[in-house]
C-alpha atoms as a PDB file:
ATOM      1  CA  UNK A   1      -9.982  -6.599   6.389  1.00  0.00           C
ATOM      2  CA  UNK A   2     -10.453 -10.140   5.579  1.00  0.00           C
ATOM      3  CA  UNK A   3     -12.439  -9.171   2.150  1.00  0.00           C
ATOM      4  CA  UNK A   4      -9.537  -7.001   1.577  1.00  0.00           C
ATOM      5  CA  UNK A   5      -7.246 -10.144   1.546  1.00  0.00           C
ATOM      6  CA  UNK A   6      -9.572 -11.987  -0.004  1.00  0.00           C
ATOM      7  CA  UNK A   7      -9.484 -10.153  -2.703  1.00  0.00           C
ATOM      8  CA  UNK A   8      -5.512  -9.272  -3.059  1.00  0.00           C
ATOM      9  CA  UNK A   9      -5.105 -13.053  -2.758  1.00  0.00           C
ATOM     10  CA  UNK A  10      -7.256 -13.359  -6.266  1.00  0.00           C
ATOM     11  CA  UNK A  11      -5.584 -10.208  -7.548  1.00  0.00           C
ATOM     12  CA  UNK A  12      -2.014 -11.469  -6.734  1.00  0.00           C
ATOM     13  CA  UNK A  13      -2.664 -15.094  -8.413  1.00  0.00           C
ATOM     14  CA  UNK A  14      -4.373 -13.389 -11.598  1.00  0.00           C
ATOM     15  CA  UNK A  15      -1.861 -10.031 -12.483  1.00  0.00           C
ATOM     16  CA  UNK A  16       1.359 -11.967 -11.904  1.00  0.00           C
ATOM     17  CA  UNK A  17       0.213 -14.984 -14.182  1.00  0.00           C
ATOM     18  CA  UNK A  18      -1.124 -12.273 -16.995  1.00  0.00           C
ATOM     19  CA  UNK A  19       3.004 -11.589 -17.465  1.00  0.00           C
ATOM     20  CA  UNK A  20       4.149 -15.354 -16.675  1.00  0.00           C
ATOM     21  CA  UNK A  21       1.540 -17.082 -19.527  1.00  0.00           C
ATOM     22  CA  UNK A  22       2.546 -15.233 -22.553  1.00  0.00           C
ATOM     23  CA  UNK A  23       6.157 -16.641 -21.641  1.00  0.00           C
ATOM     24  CA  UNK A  24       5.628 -19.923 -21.180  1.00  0.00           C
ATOM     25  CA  UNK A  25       3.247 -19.865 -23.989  1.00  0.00           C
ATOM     26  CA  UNK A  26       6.766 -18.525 -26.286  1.00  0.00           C
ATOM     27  CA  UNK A  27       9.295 -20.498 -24.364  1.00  0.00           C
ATOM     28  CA  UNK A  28       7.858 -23.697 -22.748  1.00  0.00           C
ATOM     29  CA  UNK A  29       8.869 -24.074 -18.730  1.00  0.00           C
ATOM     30  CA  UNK A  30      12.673 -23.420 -20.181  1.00  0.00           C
ATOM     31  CA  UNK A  31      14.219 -22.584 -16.317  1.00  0.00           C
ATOM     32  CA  UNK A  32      17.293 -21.493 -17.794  1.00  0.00           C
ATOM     33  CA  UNK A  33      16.029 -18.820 -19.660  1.00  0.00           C
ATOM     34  CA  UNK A  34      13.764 -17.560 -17.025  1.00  0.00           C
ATOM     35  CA  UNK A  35      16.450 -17.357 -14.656  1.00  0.00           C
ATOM     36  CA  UNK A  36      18.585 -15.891 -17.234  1.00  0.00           C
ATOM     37  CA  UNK A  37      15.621 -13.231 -17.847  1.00  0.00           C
ATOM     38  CA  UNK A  38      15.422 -12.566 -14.295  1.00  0.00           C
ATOM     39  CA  UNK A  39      18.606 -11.565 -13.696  1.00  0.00           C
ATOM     40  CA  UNK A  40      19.131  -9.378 -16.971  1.00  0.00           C
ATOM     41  CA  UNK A  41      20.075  -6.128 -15.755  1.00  0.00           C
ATOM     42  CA  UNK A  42      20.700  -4.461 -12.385  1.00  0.00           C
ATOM     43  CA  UNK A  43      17.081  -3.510 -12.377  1.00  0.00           C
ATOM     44  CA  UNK A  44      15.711  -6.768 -12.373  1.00  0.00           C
ATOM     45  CA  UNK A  45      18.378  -8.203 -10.127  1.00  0.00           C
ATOM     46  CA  UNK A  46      17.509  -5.887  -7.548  1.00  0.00           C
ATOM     47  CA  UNK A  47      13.993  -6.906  -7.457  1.00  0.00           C
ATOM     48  CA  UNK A  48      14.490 -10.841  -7.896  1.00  0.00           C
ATOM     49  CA  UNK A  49      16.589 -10.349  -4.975  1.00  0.00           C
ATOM     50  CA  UNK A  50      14.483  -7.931  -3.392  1.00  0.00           C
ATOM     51  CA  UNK A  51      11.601 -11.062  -3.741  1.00  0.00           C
ATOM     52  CA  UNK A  52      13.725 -14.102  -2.674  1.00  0.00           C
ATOM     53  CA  UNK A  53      14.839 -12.248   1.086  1.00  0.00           C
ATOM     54  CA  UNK A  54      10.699 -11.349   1.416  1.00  0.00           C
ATOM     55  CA  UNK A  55       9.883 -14.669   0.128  1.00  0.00           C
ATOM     56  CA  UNK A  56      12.224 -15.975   3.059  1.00  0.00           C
ATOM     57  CA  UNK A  57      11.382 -13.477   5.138  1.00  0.00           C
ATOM     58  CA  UNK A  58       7.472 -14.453   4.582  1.00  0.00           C
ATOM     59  CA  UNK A  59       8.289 -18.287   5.157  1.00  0.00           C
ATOM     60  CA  UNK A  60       9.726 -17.670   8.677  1.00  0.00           C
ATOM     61  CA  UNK A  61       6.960 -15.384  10.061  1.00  0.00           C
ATOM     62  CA  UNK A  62       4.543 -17.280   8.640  1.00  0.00           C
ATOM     63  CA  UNK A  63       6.060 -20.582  10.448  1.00  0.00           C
ATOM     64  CA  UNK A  64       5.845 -18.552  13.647  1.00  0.00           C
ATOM     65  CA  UNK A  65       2.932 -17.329  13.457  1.00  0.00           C
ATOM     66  CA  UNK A  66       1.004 -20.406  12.670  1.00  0.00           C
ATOM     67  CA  UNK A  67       2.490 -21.933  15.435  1.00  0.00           C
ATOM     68  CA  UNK A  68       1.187 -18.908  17.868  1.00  0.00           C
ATOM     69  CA  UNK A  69      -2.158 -19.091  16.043  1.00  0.00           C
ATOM     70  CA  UNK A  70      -2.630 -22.478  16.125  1.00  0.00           C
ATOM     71  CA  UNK A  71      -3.016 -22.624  12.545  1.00  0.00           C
ATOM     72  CA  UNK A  72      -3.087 -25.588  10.938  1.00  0.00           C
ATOM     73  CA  UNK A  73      -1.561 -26.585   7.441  1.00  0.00           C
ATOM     74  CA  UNK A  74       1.090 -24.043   7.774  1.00  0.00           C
ATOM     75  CA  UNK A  75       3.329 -25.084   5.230  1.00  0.00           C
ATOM     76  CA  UNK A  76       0.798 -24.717   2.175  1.00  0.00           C
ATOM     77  CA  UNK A  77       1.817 -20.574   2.264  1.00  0.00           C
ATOM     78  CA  UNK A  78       5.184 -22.023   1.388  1.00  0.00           C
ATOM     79  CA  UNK A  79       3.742 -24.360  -2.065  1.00  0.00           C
ATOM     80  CA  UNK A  80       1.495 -21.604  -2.919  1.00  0.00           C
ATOM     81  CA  UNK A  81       4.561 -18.871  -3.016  1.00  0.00           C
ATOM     82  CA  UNK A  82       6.774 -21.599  -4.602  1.00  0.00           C
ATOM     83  CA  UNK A  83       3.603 -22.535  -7.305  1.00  0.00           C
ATOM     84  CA  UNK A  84       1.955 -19.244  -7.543  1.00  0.00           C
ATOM     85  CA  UNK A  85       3.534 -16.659  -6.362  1.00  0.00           C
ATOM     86  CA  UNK A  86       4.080 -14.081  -2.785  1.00  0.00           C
ATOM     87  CA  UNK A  87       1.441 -11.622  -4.183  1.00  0.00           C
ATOM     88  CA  UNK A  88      -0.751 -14.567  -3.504  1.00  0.00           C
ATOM     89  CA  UNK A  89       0.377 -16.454  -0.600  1.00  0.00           C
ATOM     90  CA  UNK A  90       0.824 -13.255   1.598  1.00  0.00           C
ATOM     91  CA  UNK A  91      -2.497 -12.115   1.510  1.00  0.00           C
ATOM     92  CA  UNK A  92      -3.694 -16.090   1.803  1.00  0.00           C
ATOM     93  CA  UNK A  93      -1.924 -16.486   5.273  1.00  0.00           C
ATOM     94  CA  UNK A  94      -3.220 -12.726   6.060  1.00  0.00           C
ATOM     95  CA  UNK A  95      -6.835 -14.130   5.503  1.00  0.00           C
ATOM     96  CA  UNK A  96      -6.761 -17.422   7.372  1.00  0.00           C
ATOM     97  CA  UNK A  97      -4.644 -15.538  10.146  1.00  0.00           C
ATOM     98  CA  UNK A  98      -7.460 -13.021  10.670  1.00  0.00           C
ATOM     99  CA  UNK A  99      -9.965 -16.130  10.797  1.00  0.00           C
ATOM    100  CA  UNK A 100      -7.956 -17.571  13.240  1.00  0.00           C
ATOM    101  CA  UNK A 101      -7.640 -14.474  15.498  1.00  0.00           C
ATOM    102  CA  UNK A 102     -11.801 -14.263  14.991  1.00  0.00           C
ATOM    103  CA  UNK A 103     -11.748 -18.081  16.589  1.00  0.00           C
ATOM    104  CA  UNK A 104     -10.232 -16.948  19.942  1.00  0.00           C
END
């Protein structure tokens, strides 16, 4: 399983960023807009919002666990969802959490 989330960690820094580029290449880091853009429709509102309670939901159990797990660092799952995205920093803290349940 590890490889698994090994690789979803790459695949979930690399997809994501192949839609974010092209619009910061057109529109600079303008948060307005994206936030605008984000919240377009009822479509996309239901998914932002869908994203923000996992993203929370992610940042408590991940807290937790690292604290069970002994797992150091546990706050960098928080900057890499904040700087790259969930799709990455989920299957991160799976990885090191599996290398940390292979240490005991």
């Amino acid at each position: 399983m590890k490889s698994f989330y090994l690789f979803l960690t790459i695949a979930g820094a690399i997809l994501p960023y192949s839609h974010f580029i092209p619009f910061l290449r057109s529109h600079g880091l303008d948060v307005n807009l994206f936030v605008s853009e984000l919240f377009a429709n009822n479509i996309s509102s239901f998914f932002a919002t869908d994203f923000l309670i996992c993203c929370l939901t992610f940042w408590v159990f991940s807290y937790h666990e690292a604290r069970k797990h002994q797992m150091k660092h546990w706050w960098l799952y928080i900057v890499a969802t904040l700087t790259i995205g969930l799709s990455f920093a989920f299957p991160l803290f799976l990885y090191f959490r599996r290398k940390a349940f292979e240490r005991t």
